[in-house]
C-alpha atoms as a PDB file:
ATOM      1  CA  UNK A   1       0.000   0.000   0.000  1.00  0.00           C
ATOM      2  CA  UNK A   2       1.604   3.283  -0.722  1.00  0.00           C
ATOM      3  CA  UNK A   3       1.394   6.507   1.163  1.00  0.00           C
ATOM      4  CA  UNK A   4       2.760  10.282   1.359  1.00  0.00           C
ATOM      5  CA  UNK A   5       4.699  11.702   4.541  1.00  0.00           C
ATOM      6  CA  UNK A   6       4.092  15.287   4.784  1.00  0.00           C
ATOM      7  CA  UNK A   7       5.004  18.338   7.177  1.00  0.00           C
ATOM      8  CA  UNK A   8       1.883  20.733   7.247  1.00  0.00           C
ATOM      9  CA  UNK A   9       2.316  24.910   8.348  1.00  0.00           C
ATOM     10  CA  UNK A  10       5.677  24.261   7.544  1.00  0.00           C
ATOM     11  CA  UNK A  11       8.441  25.810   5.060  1.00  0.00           C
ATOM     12  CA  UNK A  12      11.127  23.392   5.076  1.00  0.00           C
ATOM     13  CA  UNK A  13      11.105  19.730   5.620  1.00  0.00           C
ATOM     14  CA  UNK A  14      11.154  18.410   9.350  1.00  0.00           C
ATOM     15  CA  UNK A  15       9.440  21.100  10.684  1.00  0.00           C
ATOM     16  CA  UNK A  16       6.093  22.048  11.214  1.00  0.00           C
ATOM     17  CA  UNK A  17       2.941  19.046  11.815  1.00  0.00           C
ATOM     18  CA  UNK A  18       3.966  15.695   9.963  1.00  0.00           C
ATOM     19  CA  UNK A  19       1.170  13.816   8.756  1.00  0.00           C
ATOM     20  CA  UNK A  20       0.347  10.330   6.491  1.00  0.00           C
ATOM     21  CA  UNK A  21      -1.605  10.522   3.653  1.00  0.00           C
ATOM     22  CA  UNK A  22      -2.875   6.872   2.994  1.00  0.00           C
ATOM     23  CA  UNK A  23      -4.126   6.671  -1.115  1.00  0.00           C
ATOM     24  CA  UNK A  24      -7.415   4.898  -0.512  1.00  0.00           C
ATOM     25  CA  UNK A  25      -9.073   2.625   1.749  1.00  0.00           C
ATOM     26  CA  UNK A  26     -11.491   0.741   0.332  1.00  0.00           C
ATOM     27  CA  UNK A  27      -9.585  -2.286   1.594  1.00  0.00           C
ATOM     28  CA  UNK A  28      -9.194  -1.200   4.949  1.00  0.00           C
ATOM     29  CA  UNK A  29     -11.905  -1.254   8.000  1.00  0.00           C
ATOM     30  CA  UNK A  30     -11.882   1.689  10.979  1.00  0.00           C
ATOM     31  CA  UNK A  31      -9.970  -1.030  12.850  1.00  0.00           C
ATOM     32  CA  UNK A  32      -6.916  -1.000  10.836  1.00  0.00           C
ATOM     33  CA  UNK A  33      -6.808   2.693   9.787  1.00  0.00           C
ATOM     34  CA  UNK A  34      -6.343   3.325  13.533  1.00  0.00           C
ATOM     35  CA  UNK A  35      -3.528   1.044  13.619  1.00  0.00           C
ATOM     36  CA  UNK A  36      -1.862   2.254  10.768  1.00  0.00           C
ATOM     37  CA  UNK A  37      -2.491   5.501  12.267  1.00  0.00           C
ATOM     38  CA  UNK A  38      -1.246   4.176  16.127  1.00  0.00           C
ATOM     39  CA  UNK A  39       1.841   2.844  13.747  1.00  0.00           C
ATOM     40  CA  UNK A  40       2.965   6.275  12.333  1.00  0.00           C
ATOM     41  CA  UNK A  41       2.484   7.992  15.850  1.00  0.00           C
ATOM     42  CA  UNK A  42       1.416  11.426  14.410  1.00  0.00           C
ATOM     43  CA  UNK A  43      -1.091  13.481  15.716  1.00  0.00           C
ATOM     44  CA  UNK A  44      -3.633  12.408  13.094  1.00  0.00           C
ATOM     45  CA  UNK A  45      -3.811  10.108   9.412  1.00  0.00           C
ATOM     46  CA  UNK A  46      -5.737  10.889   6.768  1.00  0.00           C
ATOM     47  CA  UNK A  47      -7.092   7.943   3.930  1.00  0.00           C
ATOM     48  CA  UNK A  48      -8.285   9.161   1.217  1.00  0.00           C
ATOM     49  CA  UNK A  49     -10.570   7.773  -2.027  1.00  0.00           C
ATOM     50  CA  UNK A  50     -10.873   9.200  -4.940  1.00  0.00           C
ATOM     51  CA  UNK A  51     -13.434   8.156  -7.511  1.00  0.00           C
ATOM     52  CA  UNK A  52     -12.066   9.747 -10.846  1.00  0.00           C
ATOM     53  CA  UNK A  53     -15.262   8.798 -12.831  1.00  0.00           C
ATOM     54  CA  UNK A  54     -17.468  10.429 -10.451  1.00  0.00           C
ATOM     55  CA  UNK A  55     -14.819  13.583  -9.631  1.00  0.00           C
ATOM     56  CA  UNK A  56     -15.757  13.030  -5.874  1.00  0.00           C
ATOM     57  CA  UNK A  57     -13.120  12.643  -3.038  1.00  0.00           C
ATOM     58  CA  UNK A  58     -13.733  11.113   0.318  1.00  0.00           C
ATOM     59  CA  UNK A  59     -11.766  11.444   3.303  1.00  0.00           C
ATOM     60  CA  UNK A  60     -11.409   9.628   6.905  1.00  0.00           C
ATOM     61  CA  UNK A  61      -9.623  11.149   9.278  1.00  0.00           C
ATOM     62  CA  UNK A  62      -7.963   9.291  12.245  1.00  0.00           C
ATOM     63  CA  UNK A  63      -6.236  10.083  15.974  1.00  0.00           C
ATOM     64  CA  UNK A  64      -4.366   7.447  17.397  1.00  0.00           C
ATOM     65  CA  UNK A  65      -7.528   7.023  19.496  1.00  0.00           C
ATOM     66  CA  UNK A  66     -10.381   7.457  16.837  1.00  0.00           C
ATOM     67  CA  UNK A  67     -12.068   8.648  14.170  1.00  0.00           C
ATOM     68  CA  UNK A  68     -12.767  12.753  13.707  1.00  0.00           C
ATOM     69  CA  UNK A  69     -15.637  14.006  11.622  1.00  0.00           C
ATOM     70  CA  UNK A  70     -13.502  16.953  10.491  1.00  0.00           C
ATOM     71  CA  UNK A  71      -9.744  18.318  11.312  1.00  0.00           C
ATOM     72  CA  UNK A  72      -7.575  20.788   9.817  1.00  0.00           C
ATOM     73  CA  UNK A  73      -3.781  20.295   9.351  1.00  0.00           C
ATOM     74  CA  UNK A  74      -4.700  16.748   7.621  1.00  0.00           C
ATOM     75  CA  UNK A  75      -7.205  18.402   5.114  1.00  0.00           C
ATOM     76  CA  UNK A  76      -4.874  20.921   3.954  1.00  0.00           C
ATOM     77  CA  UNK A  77      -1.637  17.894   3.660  1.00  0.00           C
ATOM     78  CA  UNK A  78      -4.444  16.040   1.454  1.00  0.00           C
ATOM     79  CA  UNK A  79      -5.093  18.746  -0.693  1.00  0.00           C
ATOM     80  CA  UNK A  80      -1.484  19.546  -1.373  1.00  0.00           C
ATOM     81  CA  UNK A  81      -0.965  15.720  -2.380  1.00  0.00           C
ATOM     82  CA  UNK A  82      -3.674  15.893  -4.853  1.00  0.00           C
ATOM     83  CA  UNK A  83      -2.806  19.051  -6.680  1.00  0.00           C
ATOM     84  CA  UNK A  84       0.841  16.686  -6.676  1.00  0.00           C
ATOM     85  CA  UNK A  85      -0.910  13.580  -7.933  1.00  0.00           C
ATOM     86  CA  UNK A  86      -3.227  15.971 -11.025  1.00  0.00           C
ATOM     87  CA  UNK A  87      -0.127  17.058 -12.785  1.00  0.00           C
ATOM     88  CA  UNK A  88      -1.198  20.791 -12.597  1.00  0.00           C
ATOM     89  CA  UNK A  89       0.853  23.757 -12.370  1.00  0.00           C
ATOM     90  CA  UNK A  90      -2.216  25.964 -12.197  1.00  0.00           C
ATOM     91  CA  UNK A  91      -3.585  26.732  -8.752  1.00  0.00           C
ATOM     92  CA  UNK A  92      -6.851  24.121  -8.133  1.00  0.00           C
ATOM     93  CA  UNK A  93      -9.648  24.012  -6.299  1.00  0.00           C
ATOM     94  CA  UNK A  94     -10.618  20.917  -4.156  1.00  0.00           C
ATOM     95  CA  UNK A  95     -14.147  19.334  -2.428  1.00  0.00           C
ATOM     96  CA  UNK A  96     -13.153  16.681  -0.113  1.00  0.00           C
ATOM     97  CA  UNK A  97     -16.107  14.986   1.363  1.00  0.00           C
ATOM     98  CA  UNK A  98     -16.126  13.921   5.411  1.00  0.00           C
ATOM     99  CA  UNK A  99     -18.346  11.801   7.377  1.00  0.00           C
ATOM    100  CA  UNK A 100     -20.120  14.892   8.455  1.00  0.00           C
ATOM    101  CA  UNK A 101     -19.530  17.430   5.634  1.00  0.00           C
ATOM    102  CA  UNK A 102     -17.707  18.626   3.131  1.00  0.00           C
ATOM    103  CA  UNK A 103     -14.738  21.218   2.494  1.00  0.00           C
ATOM    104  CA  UNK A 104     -13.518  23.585  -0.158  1.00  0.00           C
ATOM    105  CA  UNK A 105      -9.779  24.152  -0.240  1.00  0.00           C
ATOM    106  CA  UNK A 106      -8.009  26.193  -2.949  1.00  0.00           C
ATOM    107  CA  UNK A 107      -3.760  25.082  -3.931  1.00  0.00           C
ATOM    108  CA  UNK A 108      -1.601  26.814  -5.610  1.00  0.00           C
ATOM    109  CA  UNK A 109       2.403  25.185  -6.162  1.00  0.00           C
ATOM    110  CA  UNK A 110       5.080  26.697  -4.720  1.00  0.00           C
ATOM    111  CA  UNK A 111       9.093  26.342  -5.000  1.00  0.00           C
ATOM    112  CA  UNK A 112       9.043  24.450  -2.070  1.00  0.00           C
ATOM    113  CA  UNK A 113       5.476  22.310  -2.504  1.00  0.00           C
ATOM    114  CA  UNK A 114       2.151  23.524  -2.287  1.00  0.00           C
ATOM    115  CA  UNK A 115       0.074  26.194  -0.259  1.00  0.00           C
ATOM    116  CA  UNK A 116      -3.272  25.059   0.980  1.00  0.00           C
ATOM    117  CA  UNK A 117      -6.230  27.290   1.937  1.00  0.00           C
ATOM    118  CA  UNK A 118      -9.635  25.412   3.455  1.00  0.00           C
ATOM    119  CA  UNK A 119     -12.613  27.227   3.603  1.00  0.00           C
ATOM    120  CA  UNK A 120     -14.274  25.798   6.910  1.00  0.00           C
ATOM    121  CA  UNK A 121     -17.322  27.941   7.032  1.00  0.00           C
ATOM    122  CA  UNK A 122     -19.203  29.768   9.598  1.00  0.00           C
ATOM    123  CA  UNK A 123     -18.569  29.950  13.008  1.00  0.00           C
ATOM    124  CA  UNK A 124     -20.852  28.189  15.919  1.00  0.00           C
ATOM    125  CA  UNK A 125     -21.009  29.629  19.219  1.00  0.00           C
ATOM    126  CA  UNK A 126     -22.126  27.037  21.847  1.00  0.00           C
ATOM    127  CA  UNK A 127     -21.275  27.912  24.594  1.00  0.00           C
ATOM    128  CA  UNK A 128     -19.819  30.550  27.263  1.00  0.00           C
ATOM    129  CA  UNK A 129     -18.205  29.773  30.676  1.00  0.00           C
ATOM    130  CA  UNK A 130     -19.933  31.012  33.925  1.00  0.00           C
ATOM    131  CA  UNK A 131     -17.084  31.807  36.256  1.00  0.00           C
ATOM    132  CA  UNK A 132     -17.193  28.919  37.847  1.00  0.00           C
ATOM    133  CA  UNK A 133     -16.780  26.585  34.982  1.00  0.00           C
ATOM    134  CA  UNK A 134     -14.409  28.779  34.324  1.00  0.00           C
ATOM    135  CA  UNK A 135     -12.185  28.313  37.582  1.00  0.00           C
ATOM    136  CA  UNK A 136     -12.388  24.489  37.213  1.00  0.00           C
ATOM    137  CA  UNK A 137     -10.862  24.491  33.560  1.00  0.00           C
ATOM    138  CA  UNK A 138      -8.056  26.809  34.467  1.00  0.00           C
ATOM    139  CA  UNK A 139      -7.235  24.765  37.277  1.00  0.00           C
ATOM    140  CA  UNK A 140      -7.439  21.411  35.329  1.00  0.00           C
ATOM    141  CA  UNK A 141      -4.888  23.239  33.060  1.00  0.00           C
ATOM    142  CA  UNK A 142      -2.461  24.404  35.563  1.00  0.00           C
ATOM    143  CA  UNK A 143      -3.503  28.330  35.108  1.00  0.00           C
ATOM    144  CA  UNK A 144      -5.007  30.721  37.062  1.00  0.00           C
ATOM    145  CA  UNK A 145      -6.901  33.908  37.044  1.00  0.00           C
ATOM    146  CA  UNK A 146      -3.972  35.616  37.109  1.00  0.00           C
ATOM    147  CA  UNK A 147      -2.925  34.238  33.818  1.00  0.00           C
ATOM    148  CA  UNK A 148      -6.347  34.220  31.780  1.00  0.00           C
ATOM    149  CA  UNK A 149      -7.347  37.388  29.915  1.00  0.00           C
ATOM    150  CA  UNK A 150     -10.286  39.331  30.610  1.00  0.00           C
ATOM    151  CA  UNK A 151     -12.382  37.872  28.095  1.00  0.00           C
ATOM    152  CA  UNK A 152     -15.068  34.843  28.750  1.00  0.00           C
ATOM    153  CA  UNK A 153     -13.605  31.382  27.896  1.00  0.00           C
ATOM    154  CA  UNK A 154     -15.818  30.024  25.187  1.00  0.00           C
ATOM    155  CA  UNK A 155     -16.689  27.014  22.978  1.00  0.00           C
ATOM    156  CA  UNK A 156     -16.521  27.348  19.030  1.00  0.00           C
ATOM    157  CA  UNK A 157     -16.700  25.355  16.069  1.00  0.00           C
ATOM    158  CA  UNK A 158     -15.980  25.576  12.685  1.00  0.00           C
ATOM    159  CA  UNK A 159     -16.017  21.659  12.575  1.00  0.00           C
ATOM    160  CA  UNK A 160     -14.856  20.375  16.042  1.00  0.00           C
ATOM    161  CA  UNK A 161     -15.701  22.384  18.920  1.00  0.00           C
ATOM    162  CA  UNK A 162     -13.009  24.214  20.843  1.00  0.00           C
ATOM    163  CA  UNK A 163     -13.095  25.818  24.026  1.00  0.00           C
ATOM    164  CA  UNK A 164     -11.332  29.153  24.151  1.00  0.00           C
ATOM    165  CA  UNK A 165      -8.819  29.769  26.627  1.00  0.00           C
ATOM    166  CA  UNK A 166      -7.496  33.268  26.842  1.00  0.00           C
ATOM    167  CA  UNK A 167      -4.456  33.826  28.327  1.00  0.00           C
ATOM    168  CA  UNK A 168      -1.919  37.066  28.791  1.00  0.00           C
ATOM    169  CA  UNK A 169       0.743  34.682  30.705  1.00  0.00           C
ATOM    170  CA  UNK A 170       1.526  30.924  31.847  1.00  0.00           C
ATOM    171  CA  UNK A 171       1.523  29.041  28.247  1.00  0.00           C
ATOM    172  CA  UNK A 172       4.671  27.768  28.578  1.00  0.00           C
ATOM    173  CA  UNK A 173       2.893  26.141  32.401  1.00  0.00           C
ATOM    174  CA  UNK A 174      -0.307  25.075  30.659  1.00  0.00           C
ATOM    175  CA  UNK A 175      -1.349  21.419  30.283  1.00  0.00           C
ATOM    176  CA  UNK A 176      -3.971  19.286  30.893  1.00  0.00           C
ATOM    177  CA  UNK A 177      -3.730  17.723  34.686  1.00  0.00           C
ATOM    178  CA  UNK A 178      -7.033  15.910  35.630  1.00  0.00           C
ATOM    179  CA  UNK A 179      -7.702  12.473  34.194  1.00  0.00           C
ATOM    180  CA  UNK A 180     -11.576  13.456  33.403  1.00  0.00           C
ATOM    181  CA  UNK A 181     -10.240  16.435  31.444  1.00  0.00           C
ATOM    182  CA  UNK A 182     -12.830  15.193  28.149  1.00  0.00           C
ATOM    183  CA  UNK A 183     -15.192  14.733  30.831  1.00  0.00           C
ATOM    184  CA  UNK A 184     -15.346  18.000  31.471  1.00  0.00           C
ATOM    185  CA  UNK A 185     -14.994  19.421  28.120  1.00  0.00           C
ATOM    186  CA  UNK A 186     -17.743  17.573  27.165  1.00  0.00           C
ATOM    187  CA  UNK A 187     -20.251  19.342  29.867  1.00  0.00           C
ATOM    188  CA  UNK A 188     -19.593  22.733  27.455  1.00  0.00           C
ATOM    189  CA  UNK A 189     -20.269  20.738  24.293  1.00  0.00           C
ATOM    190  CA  UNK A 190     -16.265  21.070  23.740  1.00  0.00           C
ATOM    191  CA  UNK A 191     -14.139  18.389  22.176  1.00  0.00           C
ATOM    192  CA  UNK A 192     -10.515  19.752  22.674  1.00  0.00           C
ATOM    193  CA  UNK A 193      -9.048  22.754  24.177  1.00  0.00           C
ATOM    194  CA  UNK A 194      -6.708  25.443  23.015  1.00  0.00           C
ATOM    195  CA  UNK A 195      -5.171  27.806  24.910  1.00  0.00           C
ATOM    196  CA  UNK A 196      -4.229  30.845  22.886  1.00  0.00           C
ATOM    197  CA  UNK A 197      -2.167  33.949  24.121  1.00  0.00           C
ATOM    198  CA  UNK A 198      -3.649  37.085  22.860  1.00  0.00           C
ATOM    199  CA  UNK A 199      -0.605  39.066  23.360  1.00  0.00           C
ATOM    200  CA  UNK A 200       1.443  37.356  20.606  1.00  0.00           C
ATOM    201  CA  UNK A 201      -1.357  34.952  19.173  1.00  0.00           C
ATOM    202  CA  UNK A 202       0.275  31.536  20.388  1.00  0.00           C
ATOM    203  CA  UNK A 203      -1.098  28.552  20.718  1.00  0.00           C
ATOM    204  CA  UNK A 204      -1.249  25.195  22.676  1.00  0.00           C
ATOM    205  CA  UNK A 205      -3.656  21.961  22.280  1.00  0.00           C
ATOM    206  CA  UNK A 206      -3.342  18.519  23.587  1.00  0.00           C
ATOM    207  CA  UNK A 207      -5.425  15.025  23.429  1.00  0.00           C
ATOM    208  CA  UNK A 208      -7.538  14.891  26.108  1.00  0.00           C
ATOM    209  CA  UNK A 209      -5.377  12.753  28.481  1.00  0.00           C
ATOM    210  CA  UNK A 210      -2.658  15.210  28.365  1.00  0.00           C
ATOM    211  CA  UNK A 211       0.122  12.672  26.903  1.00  0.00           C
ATOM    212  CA  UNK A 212       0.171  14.242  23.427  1.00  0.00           C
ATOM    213  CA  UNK A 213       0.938  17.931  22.389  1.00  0.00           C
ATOM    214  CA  UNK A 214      -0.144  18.898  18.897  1.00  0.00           C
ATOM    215  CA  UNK A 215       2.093  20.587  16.726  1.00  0.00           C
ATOM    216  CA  UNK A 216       0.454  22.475  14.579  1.00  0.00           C
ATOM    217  CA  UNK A 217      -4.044  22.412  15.134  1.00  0.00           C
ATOM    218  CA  UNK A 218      -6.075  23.614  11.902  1.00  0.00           C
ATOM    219  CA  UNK A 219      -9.055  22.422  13.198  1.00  0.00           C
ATOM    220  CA  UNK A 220      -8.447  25.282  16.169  1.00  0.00           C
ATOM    221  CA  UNK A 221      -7.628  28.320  14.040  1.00  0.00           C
ATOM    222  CA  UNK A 222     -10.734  28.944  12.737  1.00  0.00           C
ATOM    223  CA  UNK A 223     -12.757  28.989  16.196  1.00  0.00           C
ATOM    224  CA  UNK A 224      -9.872  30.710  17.514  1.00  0.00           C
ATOM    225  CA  UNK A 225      -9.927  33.438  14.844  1.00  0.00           C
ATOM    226  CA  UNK A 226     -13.670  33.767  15.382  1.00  0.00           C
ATOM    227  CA  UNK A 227     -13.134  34.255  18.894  1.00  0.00           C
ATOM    228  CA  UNK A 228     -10.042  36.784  18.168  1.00  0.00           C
ATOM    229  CA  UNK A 229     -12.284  38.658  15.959  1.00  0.00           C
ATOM    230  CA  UNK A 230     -15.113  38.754  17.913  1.00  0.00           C
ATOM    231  CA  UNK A 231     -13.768  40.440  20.687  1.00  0.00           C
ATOM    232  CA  UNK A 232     -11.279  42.493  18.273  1.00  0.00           C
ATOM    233  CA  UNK A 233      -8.533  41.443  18.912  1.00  0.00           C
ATOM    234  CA  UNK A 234      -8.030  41.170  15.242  1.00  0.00           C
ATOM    235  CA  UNK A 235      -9.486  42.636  11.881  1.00  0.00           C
ATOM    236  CA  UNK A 236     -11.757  40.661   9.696  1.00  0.00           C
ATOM    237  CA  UNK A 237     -10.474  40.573   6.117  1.00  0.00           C
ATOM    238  CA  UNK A 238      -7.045  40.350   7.134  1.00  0.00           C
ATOM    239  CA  UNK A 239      -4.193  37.504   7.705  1.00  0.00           C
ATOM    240  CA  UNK A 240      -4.168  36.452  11.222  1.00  0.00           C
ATOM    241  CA  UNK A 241      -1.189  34.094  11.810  1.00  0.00           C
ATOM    242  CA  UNK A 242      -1.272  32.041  14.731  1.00  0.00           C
ATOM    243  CA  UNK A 243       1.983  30.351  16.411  1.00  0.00           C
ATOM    244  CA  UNK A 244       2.673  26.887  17.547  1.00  0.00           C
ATOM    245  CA  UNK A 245       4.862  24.143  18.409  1.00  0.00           C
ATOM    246  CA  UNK A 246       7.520  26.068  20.226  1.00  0.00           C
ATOM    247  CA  UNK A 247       7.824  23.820  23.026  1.00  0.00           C
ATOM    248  CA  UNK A 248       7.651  20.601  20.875  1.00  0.00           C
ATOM    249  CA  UNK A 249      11.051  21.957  18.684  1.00  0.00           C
ATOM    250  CA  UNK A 250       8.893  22.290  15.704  1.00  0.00           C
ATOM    251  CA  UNK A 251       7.596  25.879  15.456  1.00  0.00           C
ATOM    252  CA  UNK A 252       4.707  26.308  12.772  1.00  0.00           C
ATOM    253  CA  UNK A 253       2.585  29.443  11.268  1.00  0.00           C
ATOM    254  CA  UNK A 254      -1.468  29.077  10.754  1.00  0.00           C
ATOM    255  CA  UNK A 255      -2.946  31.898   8.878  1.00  0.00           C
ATOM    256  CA  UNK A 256      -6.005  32.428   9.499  1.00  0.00           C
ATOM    257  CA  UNK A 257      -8.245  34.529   7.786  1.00  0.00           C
ATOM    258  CA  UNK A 258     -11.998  35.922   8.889  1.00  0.00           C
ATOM    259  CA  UNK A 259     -14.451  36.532   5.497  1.00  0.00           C
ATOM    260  CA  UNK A 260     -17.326  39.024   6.043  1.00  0.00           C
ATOM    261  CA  UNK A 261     -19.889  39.805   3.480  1.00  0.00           C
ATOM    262  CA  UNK A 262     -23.247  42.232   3.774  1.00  0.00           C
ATOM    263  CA  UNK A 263     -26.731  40.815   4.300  1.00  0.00           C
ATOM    264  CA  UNK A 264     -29.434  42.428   4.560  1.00  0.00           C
ATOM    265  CA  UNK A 265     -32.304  41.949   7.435  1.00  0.00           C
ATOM    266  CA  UNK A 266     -35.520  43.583   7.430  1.00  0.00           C
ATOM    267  CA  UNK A 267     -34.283  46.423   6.048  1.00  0.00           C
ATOM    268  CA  UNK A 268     -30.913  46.940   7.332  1.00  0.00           C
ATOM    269  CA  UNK A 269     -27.959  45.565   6.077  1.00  0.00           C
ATOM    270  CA  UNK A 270     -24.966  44.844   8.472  1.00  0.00           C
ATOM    271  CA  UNK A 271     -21.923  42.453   8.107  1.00  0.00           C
ATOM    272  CA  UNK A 272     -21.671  38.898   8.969  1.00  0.00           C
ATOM    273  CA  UNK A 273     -18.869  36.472   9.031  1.00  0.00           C
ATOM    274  CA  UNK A 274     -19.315  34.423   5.541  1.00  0.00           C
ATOM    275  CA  UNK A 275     -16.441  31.729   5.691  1.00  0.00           C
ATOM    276  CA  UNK A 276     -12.975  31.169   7.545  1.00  0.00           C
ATOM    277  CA  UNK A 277     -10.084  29.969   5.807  1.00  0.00           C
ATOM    278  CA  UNK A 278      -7.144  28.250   7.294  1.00  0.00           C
ATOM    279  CA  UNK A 279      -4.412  28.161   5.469  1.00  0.00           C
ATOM    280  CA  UNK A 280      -0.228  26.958   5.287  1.00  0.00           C
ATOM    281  CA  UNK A 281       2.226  25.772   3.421  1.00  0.00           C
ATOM    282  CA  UNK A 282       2.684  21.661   2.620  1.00  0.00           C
ATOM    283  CA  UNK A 283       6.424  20.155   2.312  1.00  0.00           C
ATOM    284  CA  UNK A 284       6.796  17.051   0.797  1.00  0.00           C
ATOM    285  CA  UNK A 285       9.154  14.540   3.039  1.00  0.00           C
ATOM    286  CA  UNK A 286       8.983  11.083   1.460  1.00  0.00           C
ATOM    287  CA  UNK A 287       6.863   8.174  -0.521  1.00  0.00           C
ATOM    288  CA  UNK A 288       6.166   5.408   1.585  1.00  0.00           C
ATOM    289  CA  UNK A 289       5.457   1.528   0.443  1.00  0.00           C
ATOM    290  CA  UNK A 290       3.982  -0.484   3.178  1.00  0.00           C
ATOM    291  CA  UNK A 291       4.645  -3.940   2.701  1.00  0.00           C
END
């Protein structure tokens, strides 16, 4: 069977968040995709099936723990390997199709590989910590009040809902220390955390047993931008690059970037976030044959 190593929201080879790309599984059950994916030891797989005949694409993604409906870094390695695999040095549009949805994302080559933009839609806001929620998550990640900004912590999704956590100090102290941690999560409707410091716009994320740092979280950028621009810290309509990886030795840049269009309501027009896109750069590492 023959797969793709690549580094995603990275520049150079070795760096950024590594991923496999697995060329189809139609021969392959949930079982052994998470194996293959527990083999490789990366934050996430991706298999992938592509029906040329019917121009459709379908996707699984997989954690070393299970299946995801939706993710980002993996999406935008996939896309990059299929504007590879087409032969075409003209920048491409893609619609990869997930268990739960499907996404639009837009490559163009570059001298290094490909750059990858996914359009993951609108923001959902679920849900906003009372101050008492609040105290229990900061203390199940090893911050305090001192540390957290003074904006609410809140759950958003763009495709897997995040919970917020705004910090002006303490990253480089945050991780996850109770063993119920998705336990809790789950009482917000949240299925990861990230904890994002507003002064410089870096990032941390973990699974939810606290073993695993991501490097590099796709899936997180666009909730996080939402929040950022909601409570403007950032402009819409703009890059917003978010940092991460630093304490794993493999620093990485997400841009993020907040769409707004006009609609009209009654009479009065306003403006509404229309899309987010998460973008970065793909580097191709190596061709893999499993035996």
């Amino acid at each position: 069977m023959k797969c793709k190593l690549v580094d995603v929201f990275a520049k150079k080879k070795l760096s950024g968040n590594g991923l496999t790309i697995f060329y189809d599984y139609d021969s392959l059950d949930k079982r052994e995709m998470l194996a293959l994916t527990q083999e490789m030891r990366q934050f996430e797989s991706i298999f992938v099936k592509v029906n040329e005949q019917a121009s459709s694409i379908r996707a699984k993604i997989f954690t070393v723990e299970e299946e995801l409906d939706f993710a980002g870094h993996p999406i935008i390695g996939l896309a990059a390997h299929l504007h590879e695999e087409s032969g075409d040095a003209k920048p491409r549009e893609w619609e990869i199709a997930l268990n739960k949805k499907s996404v639009i994302v837009k490559t163009k080559k570059t001298d290094n590989y490909f750059y990858a933009s996914m359009g993951q839609g609108k923001p959902e806001y679920i849900h906003t910590l009372t101050s008492s929620e609040t105290a229990e998550t900061l203390s199940a990640l090893n911050l305090t009040t001192e540390n957290v900004a003074n904006y609410p912590l809140e759950v958003i999704s763009t495709g897997l809902p995040y919970l917020i956590v705004p910090i002006t100090s303490g990253i480089e102290n945050a991780n996850i220390g109770i063993r119920d941690f998705e336990a809790l999560l789950a009482r917000f409707g949240a299925k990861f955390s990230y904890v994002i410091d507003i002064t410089n716009f870096e990032g941390r994320t973990w699974d939810n047993d606290g073993s695993v740092e991501d490097i590099a979280t796709g899936s997180a950028a666009g909730p996080t931008a939402a929040f950022l621009v909601k409570h403007e810290l950032a402009l819409c309509d703009s890059p917003i690059i978010i940092s991460q990886g630093r304490f794993l030795g493999r620093p990485s840049e997400i841009e993020a970037y907040v769409e707004t269009s006009a609609e009209t309501h009654r009479g009065k027009t306003e403006t509404v976030v229309s899309n987010i896109w998460v973008s970065g750069d793909v580097v191709k590492v190596a061709n893999i044959n499993f035996v």
